[in-house]
C-alpha atoms as a PDB file:
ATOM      1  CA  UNK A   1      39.196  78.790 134.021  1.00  0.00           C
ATOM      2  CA  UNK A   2      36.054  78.430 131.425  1.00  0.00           C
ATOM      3  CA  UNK A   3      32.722  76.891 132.713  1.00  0.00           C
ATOM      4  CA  UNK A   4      29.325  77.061 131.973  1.00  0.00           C
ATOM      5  CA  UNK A   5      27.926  78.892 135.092  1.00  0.00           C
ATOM      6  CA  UNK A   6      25.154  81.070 135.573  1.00  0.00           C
ATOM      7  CA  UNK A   7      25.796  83.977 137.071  1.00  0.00           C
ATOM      8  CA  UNK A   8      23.633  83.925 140.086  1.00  0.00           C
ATOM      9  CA  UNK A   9      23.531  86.207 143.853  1.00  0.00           C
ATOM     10  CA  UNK A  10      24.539  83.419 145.510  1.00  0.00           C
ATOM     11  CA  UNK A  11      27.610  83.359 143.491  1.00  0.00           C
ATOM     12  CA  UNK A  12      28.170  86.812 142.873  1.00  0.00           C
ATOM     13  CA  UNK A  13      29.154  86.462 146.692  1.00  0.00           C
ATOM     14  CA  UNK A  14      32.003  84.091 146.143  1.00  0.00           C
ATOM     15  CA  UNK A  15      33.247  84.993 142.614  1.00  0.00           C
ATOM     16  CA  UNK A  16      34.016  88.007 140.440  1.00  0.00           C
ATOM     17  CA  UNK A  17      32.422  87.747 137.350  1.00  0.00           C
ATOM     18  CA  UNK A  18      33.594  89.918 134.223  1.00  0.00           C
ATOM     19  CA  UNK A  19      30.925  92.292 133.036  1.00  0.00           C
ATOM     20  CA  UNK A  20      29.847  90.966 129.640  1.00  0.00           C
ATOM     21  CA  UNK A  21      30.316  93.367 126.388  1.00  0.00           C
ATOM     22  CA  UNK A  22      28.488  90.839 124.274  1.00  0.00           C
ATOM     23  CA  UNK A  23      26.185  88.309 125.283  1.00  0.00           C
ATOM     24  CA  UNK A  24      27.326  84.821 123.986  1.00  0.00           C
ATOM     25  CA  UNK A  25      26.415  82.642 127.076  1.00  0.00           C
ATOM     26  CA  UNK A  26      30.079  82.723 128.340  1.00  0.00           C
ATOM     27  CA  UNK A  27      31.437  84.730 131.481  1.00  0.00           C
ATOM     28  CA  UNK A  28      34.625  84.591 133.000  1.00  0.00           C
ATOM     29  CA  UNK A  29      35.132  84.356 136.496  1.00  0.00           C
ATOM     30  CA  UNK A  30      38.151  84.551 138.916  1.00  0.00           C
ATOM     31  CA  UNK A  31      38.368  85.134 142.725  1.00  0.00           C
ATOM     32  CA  UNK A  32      37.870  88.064 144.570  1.00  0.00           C
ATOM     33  CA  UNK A  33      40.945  90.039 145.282  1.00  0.00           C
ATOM     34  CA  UNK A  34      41.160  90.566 148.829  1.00  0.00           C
ATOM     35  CA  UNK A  35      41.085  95.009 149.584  1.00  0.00           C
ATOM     36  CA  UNK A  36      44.537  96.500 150.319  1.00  0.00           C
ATOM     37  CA  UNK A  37      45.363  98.455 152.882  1.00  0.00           C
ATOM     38  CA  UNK A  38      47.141 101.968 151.786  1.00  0.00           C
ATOM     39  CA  UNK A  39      50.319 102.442 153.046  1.00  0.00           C
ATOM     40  CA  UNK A  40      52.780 105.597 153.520  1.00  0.00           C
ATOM     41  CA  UNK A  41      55.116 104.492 151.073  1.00  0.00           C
ATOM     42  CA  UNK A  42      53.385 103.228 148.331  1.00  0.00           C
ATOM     43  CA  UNK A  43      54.792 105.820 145.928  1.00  0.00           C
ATOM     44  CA  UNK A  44      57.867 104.039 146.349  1.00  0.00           C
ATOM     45  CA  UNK A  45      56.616 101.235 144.835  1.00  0.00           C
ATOM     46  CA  UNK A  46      57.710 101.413 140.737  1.00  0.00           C
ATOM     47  CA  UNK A  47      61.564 101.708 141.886  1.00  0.00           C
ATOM     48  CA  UNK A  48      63.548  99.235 144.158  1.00  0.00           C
ATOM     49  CA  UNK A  49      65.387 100.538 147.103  1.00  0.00           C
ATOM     50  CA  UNK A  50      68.790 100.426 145.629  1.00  0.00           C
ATOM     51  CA  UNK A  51      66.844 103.112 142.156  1.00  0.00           C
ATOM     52  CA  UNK A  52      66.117 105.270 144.630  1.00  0.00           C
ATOM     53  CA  UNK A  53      69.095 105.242 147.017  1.00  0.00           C
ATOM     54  CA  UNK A  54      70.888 105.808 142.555  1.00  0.00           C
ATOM     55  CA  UNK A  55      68.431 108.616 142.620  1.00  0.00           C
ATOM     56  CA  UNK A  56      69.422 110.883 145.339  1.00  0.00           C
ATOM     57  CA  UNK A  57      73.292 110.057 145.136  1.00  0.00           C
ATOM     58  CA  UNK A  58      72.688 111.023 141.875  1.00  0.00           C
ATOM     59  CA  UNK A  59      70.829 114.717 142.283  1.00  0.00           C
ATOM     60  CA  UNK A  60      73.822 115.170 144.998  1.00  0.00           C
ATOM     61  CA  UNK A  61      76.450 114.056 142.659  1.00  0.00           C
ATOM     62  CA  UNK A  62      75.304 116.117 139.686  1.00  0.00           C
ATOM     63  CA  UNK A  63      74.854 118.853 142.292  1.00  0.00           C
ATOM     64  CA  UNK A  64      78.453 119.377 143.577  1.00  0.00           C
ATOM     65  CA  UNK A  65      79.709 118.888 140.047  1.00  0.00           C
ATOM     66  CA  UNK A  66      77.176 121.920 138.791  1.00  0.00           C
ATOM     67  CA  UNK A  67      78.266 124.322 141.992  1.00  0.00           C
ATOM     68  CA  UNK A  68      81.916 123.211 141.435  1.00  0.00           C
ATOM     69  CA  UNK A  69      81.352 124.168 138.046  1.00  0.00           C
ATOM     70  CA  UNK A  70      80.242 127.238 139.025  1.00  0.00           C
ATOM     71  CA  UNK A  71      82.793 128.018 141.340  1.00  0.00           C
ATOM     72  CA  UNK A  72      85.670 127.646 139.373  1.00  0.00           C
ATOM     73  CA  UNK A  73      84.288 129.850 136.382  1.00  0.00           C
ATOM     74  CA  UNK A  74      83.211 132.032 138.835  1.00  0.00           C
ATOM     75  CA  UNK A  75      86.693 132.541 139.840  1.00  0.00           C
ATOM     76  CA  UNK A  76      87.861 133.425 136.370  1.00  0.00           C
ATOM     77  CA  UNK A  77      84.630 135.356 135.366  1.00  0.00           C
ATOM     78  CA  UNK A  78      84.421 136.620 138.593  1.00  0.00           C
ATOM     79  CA  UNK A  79      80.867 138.441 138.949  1.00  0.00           C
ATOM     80  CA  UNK A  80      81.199 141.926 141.074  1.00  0.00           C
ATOM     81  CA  UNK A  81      77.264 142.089 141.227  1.00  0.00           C
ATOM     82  CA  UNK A  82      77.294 139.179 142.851  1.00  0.00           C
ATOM     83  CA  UNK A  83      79.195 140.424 145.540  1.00  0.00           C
ATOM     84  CA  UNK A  84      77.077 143.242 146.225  1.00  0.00           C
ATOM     85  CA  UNK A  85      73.868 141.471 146.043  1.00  0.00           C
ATOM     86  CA  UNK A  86      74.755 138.376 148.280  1.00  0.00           C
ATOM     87  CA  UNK A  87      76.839 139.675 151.341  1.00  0.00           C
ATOM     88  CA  UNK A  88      77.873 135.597 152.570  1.00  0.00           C
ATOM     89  CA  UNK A  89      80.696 135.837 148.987  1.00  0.00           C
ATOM     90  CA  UNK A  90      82.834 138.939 150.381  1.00  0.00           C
ATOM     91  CA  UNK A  91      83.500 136.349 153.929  1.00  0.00           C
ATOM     92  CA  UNK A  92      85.416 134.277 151.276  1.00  0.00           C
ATOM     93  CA  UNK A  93      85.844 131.581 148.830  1.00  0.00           C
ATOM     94  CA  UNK A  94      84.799 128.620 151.456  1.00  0.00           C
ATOM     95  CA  UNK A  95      81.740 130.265 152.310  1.00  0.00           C
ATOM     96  CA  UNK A  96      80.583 131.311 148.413  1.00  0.00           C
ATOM     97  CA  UNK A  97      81.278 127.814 147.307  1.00  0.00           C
ATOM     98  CA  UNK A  98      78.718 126.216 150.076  1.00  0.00           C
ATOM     99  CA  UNK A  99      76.640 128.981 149.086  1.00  0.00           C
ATOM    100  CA  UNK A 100      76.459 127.402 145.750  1.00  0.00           C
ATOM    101  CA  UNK A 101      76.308 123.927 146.468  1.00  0.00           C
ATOM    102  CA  UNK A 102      72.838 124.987 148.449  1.00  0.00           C
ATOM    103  CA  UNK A 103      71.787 126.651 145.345  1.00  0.00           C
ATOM    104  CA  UNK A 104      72.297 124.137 143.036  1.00  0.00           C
ATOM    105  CA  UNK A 105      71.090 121.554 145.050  1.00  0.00           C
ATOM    106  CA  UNK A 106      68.100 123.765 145.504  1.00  0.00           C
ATOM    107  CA  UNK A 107      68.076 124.375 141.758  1.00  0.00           C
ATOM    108  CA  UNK A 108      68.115 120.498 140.920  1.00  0.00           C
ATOM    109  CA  UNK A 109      65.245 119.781 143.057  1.00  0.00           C
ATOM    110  CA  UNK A 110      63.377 122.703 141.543  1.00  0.00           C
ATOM    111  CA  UNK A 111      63.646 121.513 137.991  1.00  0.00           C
ATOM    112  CA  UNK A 112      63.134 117.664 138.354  1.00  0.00           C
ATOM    113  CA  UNK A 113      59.872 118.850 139.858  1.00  0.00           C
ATOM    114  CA  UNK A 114      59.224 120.899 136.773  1.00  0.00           C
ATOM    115  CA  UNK A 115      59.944 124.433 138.738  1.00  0.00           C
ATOM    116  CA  UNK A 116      62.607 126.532 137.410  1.00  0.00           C
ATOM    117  CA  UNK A 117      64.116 128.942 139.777  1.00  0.00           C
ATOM    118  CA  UNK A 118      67.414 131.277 138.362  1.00  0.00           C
ATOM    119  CA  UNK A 119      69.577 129.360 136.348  1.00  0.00           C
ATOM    120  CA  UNK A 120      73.239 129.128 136.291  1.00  0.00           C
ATOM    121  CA  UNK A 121      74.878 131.590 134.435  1.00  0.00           C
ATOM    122  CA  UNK A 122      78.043 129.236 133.047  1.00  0.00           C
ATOM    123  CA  UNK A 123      78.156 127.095 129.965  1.00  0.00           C
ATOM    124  CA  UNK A 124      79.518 123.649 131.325  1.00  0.00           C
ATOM    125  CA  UNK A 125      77.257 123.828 134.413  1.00  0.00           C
ATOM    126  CA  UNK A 126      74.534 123.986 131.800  1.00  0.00           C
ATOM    127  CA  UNK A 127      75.521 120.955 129.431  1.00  0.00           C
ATOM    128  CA  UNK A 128      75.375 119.232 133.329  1.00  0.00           C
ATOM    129  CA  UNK A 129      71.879 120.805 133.854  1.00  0.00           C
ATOM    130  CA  UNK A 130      71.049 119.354 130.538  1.00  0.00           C
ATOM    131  CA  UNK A 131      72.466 116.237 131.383  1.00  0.00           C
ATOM    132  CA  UNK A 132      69.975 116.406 134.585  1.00  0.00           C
ATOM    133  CA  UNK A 133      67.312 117.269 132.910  1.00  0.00           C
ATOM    134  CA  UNK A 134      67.681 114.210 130.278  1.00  0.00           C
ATOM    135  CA  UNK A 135      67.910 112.305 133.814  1.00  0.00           C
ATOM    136  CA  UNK A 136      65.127 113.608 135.308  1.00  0.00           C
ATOM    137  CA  UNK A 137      63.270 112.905 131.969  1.00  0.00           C
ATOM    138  CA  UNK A 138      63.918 109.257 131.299  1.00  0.00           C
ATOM    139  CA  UNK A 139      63.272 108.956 135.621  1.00  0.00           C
ATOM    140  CA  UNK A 140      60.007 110.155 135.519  1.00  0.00           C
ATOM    141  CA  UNK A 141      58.754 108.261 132.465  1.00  0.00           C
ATOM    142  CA  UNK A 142      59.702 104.780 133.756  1.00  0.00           C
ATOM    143  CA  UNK A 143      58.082 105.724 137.443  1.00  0.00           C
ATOM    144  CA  UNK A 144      55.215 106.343 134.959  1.00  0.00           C
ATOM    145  CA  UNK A 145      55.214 103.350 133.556  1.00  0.00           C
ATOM    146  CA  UNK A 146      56.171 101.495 136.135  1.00  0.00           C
ATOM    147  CA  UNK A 147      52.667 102.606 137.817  1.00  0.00           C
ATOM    148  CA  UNK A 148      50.587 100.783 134.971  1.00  0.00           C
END
């Protein structure tokens, strides 16, 4: 809305006027927006439920497939200094493998928050790392500019 109003107190009270960057006689005005109130969860705010419930089932998904990965090369490259240095792999395969799936959901969480603990040491867990990481990439560039 355009009028010809002069900006006075009394007004100032009701309406928000623009600050002027040139003087021409001409202000805009609009109403005051009311304050919010901050709330817990307000981060969640760029995505929609259902992005973020995508989210997680995705860092899970990618997660088993990376320590599944890294079982099953593990069992034809097996690693004997792995054995020695973590004593849960000599109780068996079972326990190694949920082992792993701790680590790499560990290690998932680590990178998409721009940490990098070890990596993983096989060559199709890493083309799915990279595949996370291109995730993780696009992710936190639309929350970005979802913010604006």
């Amino acid at each position: 809305v355009l009028a010809p109003l002069t900006i006075t107190a009394t007004r100032q009270g009701y309406v928000e006027f623009t600050k002027p960057w040139m003087d021409v006689g001409l202000a805009l005005l609009g109403p005051i927006p009311a304050a919010l109130q901050p709330r817990l969860f307000a981060f969640m705010d760029p995505f929609t439920n259902y992005a973020w419930v995508v989210i997680i089932m995705t860092w899970f998904g990618v997660s088993v497939a990376v320590a599944v990965l890294q079982h099953i090369l593990s069992l034809h490259y097996p690693e004997p200094q792995m054995r020695k240095i973590v004593p849960e792999c000599k109780q068996g395969a079972m326990t190694s493998f949920r082992l792993r799936t701790y680590k790499a959901v560990w290690y998932l969480f680590a990178t998409f928050m721009q940490q990098g603990p070890e990596g993983v040491r096989h060559l199709p867990a890493k083309i799915a790392v990279g595949g996370w990481f291109f995730f993780g990439l696009i992710t936190v560039s639309t929350y970005t500019a979802n913010l604006a």
